[in-house]
Each structure stands twice: as C-alpha cells, then as structure tokens.
C-alpha atoms as a PDB file:
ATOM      1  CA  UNK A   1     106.194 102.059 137.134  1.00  0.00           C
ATOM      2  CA  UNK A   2     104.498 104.091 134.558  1.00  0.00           C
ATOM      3  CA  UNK A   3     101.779 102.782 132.095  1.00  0.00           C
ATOM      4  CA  UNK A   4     102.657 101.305 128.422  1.00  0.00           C
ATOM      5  CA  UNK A   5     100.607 103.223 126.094  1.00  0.00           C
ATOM      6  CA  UNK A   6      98.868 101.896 123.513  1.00  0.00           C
ATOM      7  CA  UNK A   7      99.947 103.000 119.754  1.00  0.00           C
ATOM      8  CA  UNK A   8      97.574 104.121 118.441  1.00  0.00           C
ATOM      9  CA  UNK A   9      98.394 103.506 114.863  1.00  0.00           C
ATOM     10  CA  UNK A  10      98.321  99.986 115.295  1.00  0.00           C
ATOM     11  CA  UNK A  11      95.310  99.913 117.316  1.00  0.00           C
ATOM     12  CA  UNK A  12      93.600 101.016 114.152  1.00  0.00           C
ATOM     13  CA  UNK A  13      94.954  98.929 111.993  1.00  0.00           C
ATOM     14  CA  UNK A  14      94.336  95.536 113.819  1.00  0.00           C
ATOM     15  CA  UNK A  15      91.303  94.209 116.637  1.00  0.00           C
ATOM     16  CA  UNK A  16      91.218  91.701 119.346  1.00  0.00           C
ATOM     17  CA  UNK A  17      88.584  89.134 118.623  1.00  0.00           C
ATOM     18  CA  UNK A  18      86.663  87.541 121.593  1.00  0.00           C
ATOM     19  CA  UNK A  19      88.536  84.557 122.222  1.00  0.00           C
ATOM     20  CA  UNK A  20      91.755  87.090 121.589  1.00  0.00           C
ATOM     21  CA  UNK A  21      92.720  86.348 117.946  1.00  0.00           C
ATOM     22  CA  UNK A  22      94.729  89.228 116.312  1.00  0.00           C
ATOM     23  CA  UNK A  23      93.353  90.071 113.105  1.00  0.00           C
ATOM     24  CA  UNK A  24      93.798  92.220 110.534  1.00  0.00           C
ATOM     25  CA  UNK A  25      92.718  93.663 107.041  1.00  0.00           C
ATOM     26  CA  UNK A  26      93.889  92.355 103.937  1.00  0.00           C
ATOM     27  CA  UNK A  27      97.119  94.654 101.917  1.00  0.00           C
ATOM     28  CA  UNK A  28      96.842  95.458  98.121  1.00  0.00           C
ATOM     29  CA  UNK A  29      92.888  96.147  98.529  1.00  0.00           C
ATOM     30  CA  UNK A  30      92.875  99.899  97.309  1.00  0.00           C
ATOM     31  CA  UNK A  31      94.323 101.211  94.136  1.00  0.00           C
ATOM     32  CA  UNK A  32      94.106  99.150  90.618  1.00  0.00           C
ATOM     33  CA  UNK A  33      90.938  97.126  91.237  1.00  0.00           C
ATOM     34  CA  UNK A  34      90.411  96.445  87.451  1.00  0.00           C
ATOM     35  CA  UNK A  35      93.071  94.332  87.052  1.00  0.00           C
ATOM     36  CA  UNK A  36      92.295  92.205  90.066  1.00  0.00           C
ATOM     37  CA  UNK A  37      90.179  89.218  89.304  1.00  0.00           C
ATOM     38  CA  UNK A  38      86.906  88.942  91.492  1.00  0.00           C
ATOM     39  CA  UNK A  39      87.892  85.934  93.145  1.00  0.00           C
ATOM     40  CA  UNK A  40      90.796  87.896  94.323  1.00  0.00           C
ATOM     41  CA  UNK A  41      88.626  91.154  95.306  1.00  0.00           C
ATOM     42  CA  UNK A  42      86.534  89.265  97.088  1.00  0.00           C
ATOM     43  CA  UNK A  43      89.291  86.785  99.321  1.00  0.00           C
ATOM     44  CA  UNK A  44      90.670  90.684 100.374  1.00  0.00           C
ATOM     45  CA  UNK A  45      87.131  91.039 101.846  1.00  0.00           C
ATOM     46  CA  UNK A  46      87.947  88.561 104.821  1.00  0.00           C
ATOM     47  CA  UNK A  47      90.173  89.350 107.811  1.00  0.00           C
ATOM     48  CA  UNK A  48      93.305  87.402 108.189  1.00  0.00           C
ATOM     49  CA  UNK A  49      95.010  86.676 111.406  1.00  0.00           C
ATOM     50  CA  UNK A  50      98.344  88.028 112.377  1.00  0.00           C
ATOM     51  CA  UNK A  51     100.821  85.766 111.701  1.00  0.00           C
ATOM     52  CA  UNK A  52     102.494  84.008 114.624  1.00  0.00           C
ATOM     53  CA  UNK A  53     105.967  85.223 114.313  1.00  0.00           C
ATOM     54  CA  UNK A  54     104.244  89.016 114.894  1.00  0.00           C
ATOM     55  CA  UNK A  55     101.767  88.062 117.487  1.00  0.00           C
ATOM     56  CA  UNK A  56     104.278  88.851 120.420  1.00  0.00           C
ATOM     57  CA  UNK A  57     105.150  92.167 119.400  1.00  0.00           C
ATOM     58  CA  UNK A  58     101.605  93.505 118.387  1.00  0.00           C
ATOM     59  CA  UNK A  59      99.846  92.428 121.573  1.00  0.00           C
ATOM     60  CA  UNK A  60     102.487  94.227 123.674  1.00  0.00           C
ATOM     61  CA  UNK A  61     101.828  97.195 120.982  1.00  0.00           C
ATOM     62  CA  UNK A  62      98.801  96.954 122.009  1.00  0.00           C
ATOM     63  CA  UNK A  63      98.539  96.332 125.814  1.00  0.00           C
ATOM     64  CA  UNK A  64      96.984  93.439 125.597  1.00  0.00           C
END
C-alpha cells in the first residue's frame, strides 16, 4: 500500500501543537487594516484552533 502524502498547502497553512492541537491563523488579517479597530487587530494576532467538525479531515490532510 502506497504512502498518503501530505498536502502541502495545508501543511502551511495550519501546525500540530505538542499535545496535537490543530491550529491555525486568524482570516481577514491582511488588506484594510484602518478600518479595523485595535482590539480587533490585535485578537487576529492569536492562533485559533481548528474547529471540531474539520479536525478529521485536516489531520488525515496532513498524515497525522
């Protein structure tokens, strides 16, 4: 049976913490900044985990 590769596209988008957590970066945190509050700027700063109805798919995605 041959290997599952990895894609890569989603490898780069999204990390396996130590204790295995998916997480990911926050969307929306590129283009019009100067209408975004702070407060908001700054919650996109933190990494959110992948929600649970996506965790299947994205660790097989991944290999994990």
């Amino acid at each position: 049976m041959p290997k599952q590769k990895t894609m890569k596209g989603l490898a780069k988008r999204v990390r396996v913490t130590r204790n295995g957590k998916l997480v990911r970066r926050n969307s929306w945190t590129s283009h019009r900044l100067h209408q975004k509050s702070k407060k908001h700027k700054r919650k996109d700063h933190t990494e959110q985990p992948v929600s649970k109805a996506d965790r299947k798919t994205v660790r097989r995605a991944l290999g994990v």
